[in-house]
PDB file of N, CA and C in Angstrom:
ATOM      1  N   UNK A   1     -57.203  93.636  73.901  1.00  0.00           N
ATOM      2  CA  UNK A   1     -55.919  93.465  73.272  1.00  0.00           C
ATOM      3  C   UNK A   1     -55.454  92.034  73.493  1.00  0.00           C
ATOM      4  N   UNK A   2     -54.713  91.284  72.648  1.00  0.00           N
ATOM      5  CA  UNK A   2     -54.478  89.956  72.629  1.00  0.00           C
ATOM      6  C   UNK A   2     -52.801  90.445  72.510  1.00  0.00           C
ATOM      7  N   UNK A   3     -51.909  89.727  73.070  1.00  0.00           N
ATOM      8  CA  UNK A   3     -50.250  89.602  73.065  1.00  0.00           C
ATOM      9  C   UNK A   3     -49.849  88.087  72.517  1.00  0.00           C
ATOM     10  N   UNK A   4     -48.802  87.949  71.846  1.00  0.00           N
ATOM     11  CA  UNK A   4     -48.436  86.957  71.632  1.00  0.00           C
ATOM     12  C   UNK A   4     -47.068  86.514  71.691  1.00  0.00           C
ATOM     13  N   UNK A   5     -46.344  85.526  72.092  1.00  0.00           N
ATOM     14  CA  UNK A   5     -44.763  85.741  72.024  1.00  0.00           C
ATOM     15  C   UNK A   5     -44.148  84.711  70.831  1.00  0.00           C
ATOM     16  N   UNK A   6     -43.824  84.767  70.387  1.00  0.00           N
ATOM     17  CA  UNK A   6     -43.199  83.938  69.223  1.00  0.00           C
ATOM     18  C   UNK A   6     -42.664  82.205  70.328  1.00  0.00           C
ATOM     19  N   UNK A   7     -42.062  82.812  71.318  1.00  0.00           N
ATOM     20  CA  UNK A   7     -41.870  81.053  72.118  1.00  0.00           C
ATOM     21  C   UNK A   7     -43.142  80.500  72.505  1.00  0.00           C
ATOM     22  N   UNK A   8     -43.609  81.112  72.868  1.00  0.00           N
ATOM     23  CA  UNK A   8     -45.221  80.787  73.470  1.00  0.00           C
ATOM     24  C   UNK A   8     -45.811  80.043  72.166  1.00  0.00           C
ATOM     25  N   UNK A   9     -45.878  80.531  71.080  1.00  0.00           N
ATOM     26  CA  UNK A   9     -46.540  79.771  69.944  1.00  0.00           C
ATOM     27  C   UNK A   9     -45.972  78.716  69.518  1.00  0.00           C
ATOM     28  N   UNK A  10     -47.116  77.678  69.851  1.00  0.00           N
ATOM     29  CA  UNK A  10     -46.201  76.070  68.861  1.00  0.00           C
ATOM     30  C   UNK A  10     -46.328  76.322  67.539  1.00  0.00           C
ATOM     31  N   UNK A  11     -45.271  75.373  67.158  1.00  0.00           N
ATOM     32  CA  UNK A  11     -44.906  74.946  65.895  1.00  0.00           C
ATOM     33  C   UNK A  11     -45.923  74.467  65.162  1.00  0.00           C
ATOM     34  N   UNK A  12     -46.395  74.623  63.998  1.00  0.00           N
ATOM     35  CA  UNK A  12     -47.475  74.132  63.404  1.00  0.00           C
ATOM     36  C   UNK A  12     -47.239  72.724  62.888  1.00  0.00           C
ATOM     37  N   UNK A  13     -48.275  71.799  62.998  1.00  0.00           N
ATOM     38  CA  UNK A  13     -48.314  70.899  62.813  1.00  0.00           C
ATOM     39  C   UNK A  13     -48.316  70.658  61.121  1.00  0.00           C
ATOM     40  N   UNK A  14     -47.864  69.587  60.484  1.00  0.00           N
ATOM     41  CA  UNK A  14     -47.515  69.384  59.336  1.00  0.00           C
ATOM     42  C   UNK A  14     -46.570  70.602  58.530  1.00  0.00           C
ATOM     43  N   UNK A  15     -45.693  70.702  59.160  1.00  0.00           N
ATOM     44  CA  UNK A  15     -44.739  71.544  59.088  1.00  0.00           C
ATOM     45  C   UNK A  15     -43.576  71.039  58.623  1.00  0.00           C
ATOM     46  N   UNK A  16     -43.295  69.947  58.330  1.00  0.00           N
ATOM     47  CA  UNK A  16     -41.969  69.065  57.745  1.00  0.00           C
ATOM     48  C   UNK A  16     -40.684  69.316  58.227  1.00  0.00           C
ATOM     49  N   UNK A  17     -41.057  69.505  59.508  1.00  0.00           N
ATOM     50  CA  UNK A  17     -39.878  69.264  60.144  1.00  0.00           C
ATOM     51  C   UNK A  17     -39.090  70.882  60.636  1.00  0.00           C
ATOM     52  N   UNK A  18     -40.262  72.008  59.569  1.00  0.00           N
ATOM     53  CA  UNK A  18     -39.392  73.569  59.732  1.00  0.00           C
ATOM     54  C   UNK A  18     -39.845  73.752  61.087  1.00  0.00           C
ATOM     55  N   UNK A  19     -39.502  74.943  61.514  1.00  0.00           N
ATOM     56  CA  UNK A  19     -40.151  75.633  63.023  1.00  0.00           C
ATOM     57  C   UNK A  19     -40.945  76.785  62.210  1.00  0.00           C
ATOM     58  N   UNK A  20     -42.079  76.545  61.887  1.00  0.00           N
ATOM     59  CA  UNK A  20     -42.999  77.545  61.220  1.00  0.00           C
ATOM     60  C   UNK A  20     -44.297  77.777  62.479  1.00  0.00           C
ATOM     61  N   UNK A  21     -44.461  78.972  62.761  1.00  0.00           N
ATOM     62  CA  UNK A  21     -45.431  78.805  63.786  1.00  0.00           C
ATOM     63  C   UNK A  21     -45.938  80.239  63.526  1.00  0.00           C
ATOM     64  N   UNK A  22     -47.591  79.838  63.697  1.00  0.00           N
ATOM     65  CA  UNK A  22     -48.633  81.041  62.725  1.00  0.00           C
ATOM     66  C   UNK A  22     -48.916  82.155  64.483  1.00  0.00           C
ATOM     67  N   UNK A  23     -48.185  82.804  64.198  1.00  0.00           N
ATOM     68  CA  UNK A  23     -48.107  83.967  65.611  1.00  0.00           C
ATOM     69  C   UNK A  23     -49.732  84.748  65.284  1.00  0.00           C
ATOM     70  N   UNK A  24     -50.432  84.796  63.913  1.00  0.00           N
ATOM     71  CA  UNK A  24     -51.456  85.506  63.924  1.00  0.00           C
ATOM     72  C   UNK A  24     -52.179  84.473  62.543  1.00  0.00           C
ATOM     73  N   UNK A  25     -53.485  84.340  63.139  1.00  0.00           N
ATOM     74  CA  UNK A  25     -54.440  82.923  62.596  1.00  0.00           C
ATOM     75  C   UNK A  25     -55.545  83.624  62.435  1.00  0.00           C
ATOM     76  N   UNK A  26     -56.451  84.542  61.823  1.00  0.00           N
ATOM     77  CA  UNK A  26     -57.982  84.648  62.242  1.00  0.00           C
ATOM     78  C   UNK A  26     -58.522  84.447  60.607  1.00  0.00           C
ATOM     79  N   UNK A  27     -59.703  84.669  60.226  1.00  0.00           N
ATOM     80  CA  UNK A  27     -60.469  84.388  58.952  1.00  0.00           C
ATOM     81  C   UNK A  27     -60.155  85.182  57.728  1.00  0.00           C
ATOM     82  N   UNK A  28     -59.647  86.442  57.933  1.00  0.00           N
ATOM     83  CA  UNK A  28     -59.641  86.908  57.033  1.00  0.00           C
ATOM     84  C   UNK A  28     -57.782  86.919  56.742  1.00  0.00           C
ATOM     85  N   UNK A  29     -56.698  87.003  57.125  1.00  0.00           N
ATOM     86  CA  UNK A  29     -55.209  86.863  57.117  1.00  0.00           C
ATOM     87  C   UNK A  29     -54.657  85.560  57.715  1.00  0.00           C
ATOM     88  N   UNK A  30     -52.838  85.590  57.591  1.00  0.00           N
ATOM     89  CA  UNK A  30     -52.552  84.685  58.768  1.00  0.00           C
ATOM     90  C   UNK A  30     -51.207  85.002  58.479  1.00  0.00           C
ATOM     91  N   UNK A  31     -50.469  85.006  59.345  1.00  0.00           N
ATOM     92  CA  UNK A  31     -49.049  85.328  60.006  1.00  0.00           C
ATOM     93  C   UNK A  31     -48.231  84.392  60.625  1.00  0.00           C
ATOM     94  N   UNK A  32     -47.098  84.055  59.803  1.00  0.00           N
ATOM     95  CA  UNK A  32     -46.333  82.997  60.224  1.00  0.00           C
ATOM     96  C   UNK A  32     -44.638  83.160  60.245  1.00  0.00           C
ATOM     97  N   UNK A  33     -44.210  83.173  61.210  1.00  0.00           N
ATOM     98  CA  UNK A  33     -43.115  83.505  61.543  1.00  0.00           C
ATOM     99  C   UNK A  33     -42.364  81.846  61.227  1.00  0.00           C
ATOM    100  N   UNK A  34     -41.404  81.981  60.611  1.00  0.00           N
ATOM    101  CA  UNK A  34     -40.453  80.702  59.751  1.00  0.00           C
ATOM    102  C   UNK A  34     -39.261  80.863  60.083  1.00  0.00           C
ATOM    103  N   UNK A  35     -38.491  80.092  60.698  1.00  0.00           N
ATOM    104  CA  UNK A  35     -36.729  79.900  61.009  1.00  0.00           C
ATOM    105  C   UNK A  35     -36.654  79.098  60.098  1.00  0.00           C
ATOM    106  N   UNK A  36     -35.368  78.751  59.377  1.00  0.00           N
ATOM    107  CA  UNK A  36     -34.738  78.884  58.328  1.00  0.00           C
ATOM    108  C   UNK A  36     -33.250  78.460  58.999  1.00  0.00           C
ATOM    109  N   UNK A  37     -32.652  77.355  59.382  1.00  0.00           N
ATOM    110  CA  UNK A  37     -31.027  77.302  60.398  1.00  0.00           C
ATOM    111  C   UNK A  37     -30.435  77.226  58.923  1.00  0.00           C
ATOM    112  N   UNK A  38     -28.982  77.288  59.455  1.00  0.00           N
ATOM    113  CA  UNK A  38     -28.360  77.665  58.438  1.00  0.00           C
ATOM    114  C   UNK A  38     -28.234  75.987  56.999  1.00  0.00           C
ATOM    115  N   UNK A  39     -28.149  76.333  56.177  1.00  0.00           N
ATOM    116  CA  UNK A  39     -28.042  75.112  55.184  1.00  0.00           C
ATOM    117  C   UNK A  39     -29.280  74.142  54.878  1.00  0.00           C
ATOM    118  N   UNK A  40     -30.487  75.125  55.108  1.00  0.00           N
ATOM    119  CA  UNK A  40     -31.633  74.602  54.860  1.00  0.00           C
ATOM    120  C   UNK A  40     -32.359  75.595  54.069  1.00  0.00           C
ATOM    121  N   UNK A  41     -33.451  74.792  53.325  1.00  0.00           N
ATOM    122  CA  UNK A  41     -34.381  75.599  52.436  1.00  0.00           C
ATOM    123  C   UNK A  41     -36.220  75.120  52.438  1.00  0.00           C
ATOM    124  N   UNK A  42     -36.971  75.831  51.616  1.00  0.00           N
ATOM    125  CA  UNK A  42     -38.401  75.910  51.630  1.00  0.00           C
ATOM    126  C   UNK A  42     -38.402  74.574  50.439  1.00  0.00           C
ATOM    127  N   UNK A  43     -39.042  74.268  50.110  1.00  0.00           N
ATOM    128  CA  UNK A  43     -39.204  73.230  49.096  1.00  0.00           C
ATOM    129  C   UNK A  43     -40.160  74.816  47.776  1.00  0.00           C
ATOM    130  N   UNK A  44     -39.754  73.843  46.235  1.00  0.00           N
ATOM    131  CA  UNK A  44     -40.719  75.232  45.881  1.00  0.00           C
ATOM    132  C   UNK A  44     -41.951  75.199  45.820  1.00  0.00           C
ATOM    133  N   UNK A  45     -42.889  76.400  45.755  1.00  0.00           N
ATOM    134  CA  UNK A  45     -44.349  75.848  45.722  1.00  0.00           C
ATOM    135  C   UNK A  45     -44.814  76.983  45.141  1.00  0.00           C
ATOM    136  N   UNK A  46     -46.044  76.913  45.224  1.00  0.00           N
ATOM    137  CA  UNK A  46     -46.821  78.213  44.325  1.00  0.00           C
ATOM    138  C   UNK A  46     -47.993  78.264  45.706  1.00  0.00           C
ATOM    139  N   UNK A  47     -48.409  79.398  45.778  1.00  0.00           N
ATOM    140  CA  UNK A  47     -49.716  79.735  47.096  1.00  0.00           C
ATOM    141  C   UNK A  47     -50.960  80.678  46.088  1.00  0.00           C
ATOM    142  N   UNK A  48     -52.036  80.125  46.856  1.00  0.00           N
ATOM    143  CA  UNK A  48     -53.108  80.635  46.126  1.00  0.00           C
ATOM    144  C   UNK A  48     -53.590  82.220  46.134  1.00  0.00           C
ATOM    145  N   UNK A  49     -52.772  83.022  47.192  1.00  0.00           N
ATOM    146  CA  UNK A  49     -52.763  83.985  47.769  1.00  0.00           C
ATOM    147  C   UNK A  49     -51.379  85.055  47.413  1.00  0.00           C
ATOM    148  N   UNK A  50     -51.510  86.192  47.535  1.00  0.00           N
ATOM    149  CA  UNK A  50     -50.343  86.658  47.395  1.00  0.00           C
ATOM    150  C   UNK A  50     -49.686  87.005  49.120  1.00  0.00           C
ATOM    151  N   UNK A  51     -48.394  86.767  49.020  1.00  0.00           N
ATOM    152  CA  UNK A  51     -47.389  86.650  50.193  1.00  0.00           C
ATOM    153  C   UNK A  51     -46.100  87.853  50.238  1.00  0.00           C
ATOM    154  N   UNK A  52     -46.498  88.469  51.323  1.00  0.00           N
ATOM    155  CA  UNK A  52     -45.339  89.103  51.970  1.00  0.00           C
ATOM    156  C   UNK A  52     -44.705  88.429  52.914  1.00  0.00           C
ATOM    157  N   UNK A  53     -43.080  88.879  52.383  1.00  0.00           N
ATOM    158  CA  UNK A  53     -42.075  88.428  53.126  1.00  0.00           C
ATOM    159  C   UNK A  53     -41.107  89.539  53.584  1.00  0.00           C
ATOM    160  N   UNK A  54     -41.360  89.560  55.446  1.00  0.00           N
ATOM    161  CA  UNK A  54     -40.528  90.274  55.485  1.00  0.00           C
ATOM    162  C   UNK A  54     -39.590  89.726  56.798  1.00  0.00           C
ATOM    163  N   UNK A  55     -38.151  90.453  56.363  1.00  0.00           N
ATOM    164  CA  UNK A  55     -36.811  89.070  56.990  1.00  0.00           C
ATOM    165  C   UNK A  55     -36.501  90.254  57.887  1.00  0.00           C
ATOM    166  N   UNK A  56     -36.567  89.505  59.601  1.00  0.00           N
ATOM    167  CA  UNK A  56     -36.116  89.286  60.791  1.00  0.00           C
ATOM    168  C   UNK A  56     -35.177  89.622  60.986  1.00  0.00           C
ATOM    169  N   UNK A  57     -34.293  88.165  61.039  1.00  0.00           N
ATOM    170  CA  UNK A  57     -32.788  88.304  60.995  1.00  0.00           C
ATOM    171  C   UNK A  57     -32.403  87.797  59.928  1.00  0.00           C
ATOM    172  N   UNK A  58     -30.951  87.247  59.840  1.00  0.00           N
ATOM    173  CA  UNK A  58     -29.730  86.556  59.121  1.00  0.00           C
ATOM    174  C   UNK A  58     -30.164  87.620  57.801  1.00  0.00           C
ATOM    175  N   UNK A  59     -29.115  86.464  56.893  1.00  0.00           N
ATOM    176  CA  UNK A  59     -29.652  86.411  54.918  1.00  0.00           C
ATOM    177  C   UNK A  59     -29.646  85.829  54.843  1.00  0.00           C
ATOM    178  N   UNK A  60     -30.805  85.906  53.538  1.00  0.00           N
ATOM    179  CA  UNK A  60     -31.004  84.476  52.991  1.00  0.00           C
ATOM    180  C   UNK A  60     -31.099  84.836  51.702  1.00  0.00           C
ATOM    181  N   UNK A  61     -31.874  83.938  50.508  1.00  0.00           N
ATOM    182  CA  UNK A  61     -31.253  83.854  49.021  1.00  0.00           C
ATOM    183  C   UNK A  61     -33.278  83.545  49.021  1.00  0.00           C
ATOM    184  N   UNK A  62     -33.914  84.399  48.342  1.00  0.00           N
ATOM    185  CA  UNK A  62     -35.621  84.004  47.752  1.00  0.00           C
ATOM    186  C   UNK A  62     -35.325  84.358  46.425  1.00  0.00           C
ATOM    187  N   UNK A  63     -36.333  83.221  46.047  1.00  0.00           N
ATOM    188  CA  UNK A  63     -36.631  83.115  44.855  1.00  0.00           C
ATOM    189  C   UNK A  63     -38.048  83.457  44.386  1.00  0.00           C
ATOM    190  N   UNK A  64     -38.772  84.469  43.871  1.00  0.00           N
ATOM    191  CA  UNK A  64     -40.113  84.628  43.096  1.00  0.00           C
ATOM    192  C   UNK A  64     -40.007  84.724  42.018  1.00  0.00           C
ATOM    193  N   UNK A  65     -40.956  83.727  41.158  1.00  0.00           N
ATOM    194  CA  UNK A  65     -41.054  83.613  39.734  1.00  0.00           C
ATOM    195  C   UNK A  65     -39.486  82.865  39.370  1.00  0.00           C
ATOM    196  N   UNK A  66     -38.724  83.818  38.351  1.00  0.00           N
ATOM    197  CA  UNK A  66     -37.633  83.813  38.232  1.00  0.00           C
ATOM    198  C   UNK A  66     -36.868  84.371  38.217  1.00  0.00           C
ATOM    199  N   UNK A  67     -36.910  85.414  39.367  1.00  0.00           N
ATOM    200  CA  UNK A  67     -35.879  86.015  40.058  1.00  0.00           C
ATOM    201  C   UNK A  67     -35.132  85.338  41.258  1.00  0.00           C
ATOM    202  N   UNK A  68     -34.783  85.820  41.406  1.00  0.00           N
ATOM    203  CA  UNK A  68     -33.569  85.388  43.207  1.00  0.00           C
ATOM    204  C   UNK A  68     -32.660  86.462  43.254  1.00  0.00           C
ATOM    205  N   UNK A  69     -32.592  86.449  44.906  1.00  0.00           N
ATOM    206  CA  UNK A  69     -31.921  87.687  45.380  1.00  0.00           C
ATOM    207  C   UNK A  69     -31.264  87.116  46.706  1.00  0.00           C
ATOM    208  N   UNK A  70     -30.194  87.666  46.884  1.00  0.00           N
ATOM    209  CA  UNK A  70     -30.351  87.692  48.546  1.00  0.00           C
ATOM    210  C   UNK A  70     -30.181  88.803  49.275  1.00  0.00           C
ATOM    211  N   UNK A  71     -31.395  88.477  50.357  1.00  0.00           N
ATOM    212  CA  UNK A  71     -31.582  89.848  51.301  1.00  0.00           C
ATOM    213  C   UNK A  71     -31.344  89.391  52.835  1.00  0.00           C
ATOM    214  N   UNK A  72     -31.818  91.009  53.076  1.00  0.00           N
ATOM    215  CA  UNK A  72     -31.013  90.922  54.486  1.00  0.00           C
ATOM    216  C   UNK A  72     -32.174  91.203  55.409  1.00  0.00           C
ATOM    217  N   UNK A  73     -31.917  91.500  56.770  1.00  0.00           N
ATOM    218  CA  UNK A  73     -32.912  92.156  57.661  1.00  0.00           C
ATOM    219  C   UNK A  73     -33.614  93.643  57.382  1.00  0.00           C
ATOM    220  N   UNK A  74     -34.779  93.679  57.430  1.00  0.00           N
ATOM    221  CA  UNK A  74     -35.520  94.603  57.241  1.00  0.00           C
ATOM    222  C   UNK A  74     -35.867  94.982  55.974  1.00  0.00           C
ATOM    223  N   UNK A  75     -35.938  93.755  55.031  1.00  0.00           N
ATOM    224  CA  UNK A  75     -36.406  93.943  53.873  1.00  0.00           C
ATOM    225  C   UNK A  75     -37.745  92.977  53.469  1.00  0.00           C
ATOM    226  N   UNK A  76     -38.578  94.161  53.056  1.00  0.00           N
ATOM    227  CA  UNK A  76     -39.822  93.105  52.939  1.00  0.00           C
ATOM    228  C   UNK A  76     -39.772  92.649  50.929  1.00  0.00           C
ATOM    229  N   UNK A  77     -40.203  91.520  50.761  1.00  0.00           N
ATOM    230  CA  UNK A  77     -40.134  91.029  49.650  1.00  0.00           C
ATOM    231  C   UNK A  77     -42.398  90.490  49.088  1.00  0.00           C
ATOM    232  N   UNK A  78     -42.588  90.432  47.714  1.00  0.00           N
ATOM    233  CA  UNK A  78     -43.782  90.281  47.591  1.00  0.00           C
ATOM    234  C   UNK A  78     -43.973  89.625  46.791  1.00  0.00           C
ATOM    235  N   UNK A  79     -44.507  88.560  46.424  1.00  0.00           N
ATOM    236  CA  UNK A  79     -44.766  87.389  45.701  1.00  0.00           C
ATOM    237  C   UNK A  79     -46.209  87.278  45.784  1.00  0.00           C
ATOM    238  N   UNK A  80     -46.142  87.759  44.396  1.00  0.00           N
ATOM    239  CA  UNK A  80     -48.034  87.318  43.467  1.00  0.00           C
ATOM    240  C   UNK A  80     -48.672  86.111  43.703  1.00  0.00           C
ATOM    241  N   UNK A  81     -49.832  86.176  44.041  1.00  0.00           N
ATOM    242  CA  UNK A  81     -50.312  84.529  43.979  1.00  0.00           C
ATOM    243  C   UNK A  81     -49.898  83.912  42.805  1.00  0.00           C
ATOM    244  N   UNK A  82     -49.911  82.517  42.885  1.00  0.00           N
ATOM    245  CA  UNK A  82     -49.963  81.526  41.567  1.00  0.00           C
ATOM    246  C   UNK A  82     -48.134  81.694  40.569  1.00  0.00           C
ATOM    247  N   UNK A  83     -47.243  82.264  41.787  1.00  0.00           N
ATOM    248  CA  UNK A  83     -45.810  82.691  41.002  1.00  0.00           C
ATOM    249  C   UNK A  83     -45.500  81.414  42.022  1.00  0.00           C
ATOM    250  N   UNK A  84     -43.921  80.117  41.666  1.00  0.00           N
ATOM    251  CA  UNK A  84     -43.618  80.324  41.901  1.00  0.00           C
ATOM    252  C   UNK A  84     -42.704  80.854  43.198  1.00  0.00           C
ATOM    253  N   UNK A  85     -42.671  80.316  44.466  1.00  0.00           N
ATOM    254  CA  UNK A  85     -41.235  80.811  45.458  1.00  0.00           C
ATOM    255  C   UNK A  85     -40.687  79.827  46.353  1.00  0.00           C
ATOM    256  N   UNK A  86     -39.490  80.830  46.987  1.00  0.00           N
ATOM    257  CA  UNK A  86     -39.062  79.499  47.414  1.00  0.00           C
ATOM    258  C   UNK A  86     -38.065  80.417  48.197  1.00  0.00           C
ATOM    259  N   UNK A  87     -37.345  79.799  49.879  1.00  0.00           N
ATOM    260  CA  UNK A  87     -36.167  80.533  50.741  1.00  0.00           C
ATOM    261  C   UNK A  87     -35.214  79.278  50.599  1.00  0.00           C
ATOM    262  N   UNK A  88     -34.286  80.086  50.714  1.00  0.00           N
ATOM    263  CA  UNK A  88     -32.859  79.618  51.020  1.00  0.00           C
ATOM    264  C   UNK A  88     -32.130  79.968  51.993  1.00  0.00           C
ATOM    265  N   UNK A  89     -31.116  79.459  52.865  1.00  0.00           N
ATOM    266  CA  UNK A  89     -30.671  79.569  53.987  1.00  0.00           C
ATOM    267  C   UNK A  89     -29.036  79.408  53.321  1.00  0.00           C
ATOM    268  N   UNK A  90     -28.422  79.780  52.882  1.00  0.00           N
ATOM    269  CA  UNK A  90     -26.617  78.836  52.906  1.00  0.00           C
ATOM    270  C   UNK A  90     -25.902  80.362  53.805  1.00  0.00           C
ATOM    271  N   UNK A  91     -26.312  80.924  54.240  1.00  0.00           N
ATOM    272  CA  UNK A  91     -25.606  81.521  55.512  1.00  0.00           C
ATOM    273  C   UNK A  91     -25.220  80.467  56.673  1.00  0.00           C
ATOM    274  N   UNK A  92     -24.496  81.629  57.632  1.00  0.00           N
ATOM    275  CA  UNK A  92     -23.726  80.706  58.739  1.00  0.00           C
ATOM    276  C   UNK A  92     -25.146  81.029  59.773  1.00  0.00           C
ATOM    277  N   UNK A  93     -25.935  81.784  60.006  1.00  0.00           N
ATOM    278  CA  UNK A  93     -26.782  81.787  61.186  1.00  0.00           C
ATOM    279  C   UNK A  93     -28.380  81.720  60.536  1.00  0.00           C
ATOM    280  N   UNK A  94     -29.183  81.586  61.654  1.00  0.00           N
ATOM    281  CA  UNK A  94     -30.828  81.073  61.620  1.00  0.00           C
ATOM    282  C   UNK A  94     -31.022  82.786  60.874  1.00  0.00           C
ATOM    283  N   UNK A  95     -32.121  82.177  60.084  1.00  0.00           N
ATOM    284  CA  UNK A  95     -32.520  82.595  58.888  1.00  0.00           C
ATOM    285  C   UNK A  95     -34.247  83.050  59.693  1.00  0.00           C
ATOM    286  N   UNK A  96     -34.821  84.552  59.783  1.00  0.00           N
ATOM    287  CA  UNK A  96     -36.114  84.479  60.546  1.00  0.00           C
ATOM    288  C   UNK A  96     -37.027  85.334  59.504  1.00  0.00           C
ATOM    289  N   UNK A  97     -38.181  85.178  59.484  1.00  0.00           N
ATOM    290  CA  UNK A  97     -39.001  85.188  58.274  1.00  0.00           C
ATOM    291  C   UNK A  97     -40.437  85.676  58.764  1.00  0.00           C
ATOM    292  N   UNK A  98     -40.665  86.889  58.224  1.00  0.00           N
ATOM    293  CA  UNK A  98     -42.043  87.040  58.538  1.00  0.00           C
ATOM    294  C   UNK A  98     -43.152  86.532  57.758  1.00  0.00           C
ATOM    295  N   UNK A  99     -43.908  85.759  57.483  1.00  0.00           N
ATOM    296  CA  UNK A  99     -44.894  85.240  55.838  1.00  0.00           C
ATOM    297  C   UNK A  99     -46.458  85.916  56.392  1.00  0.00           C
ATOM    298  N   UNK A 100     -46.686  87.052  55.632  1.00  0.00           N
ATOM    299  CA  UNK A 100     -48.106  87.811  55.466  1.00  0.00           C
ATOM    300  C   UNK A 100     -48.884  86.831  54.451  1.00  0.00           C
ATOM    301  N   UNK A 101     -50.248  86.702  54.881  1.00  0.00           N
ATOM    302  CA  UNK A 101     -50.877  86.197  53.677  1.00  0.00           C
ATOM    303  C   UNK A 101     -52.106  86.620  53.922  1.00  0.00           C
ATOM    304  N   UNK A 102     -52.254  87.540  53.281  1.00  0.00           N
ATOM    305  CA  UNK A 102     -54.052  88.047  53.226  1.00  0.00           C
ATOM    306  C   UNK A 102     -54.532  88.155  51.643  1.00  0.00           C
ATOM    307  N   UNK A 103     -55.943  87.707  51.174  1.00  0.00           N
ATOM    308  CA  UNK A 103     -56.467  87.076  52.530  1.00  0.00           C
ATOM    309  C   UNK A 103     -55.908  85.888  53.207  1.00  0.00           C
ATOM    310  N   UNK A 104     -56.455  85.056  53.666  1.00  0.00           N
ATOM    311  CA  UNK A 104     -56.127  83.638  54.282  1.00  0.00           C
ATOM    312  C   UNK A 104     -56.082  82.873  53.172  1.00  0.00           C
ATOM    313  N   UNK A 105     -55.424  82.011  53.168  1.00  0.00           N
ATOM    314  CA  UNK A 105     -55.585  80.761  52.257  1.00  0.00           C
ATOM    315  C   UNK A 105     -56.507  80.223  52.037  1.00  0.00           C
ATOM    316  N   UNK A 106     -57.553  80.038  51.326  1.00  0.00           N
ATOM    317  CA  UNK A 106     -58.526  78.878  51.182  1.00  0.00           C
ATOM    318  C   UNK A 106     -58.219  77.491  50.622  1.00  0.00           C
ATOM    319  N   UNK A 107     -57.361  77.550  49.658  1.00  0.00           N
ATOM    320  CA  UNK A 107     -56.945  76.068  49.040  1.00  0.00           C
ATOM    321  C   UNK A 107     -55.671  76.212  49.494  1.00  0.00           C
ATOM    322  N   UNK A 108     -55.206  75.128  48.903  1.00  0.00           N
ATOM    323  CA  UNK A 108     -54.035  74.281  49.589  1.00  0.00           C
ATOM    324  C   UNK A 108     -52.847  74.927  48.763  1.00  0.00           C
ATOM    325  N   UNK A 109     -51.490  75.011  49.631  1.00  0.00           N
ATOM    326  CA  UNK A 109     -49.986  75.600  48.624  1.00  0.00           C
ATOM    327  C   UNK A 109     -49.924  74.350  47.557  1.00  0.00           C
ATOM    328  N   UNK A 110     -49.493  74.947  46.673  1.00  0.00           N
ATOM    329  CA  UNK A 110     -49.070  73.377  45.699  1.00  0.00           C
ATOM    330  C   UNK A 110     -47.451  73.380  45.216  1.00  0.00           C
ATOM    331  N   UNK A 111     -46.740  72.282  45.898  1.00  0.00           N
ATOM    332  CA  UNK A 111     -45.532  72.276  45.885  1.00  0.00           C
ATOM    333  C   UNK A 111     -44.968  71.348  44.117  1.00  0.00           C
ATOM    334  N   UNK A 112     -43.919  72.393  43.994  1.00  0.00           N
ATOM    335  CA  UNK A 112     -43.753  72.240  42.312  1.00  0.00           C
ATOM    336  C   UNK A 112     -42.299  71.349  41.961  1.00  0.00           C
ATOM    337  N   UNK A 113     -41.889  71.203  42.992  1.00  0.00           N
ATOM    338  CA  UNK A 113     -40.231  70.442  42.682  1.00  0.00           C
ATOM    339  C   UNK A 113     -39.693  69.984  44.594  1.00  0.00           C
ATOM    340  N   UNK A 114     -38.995  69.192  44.361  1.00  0.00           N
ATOM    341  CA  UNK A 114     -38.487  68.700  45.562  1.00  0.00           C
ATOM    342  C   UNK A 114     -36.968  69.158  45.379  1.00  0.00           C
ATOM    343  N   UNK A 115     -36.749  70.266  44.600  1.00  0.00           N
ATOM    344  CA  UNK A 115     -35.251  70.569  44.018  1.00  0.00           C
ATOM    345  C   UNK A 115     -35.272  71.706  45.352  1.00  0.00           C
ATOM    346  N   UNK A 116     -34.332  71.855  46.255  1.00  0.00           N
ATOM    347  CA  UNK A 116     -33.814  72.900  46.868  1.00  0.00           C
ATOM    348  C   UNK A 116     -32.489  72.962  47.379  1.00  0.00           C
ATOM    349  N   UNK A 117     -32.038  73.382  45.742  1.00  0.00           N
ATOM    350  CA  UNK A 117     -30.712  74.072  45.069  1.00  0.00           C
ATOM    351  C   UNK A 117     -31.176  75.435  45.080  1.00  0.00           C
ATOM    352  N   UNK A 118     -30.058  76.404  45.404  1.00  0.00           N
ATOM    353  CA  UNK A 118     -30.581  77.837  44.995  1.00  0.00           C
ATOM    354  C   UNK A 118     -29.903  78.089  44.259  1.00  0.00           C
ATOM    355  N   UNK A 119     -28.942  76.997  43.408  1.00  0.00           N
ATOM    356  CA  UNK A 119     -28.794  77.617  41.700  1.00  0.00           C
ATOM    357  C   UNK A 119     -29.158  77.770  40.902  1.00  0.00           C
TER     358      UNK A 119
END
C-alpha cells in the first residue's frame, strides 16, 4: 500500500504559478489536486484526454465546451477530450479541485486564449 498526503506532495513544476500537485502519477492515469484562491482562474485549453473534475471545497464557475456552471463541493463534472475548459474562482475562499485523467496524457494540453473572464 502506498499513502500520500496532499502537503507532502510538491507543487508541480511548470505550473504557472497555480499550486497544482499530481497526488497520483503512474503510466496508465494521473491525479492532480488544483487550489484555485479566491479571484483566480485556469487559462483555457483543450486536453488530449478526457477529464474528471471533482470539487473539494469552495465554488467555483467551469466552463466545458460552451457551457458554464457554478458548482459546489461534491460535485463531479466531465469534459470530453479535445472540448474546450476552463475554472474560475470569483468566490471569497480557496477553490480545491480534484483533475482525473485517464488514460495519462501523452501529448501536450493546448492552451486556446489567455482570456480568463468567466463571462
Amino acid at each position: 500500500m502506498k499513502l500520500r498526503t496532499l502537503s507532502n506532495t510538491p507543487v508541480m513544476d511548470g505550473s504557472g504559478g497555480l499550486d497544482a500537485r499530481n497526488l497520483y502519477d503512474t503510466k496508465d492515469a494521473v491525479i492532480t489536486i488544483l487550489k484555485l484562491p479566491p479571484g483566480e482562474s485556469l487559462r483555457k485549453h483543450i486536453t488530449p484526454v478526457d477529464v474528471a473534475f471533482f470539487v473539494l471545497e469552495g465554488t467555483g464557475i467551469v466552463l466545458v465546451g460552451d457551457e458554464k456552471e457554478e458548482v459546489g463541493p461534491y460535485t463531479l463534472i466531465e469534459s470530453p477530450k479535445g472540448i474546450v475548459h476552463c475554472w474560475y474562482n470569483e468566490g471569497s475562499t480557496d477553490l480545491l479541485i480534484m483533475v482525473i485523467k485517464a488514460p495519462k496524457p501523452q501529448s501536450k494540453t493546448i492552451f486556446v486564449s489567455d482570456d480568463n473572464t468567466a463571462s
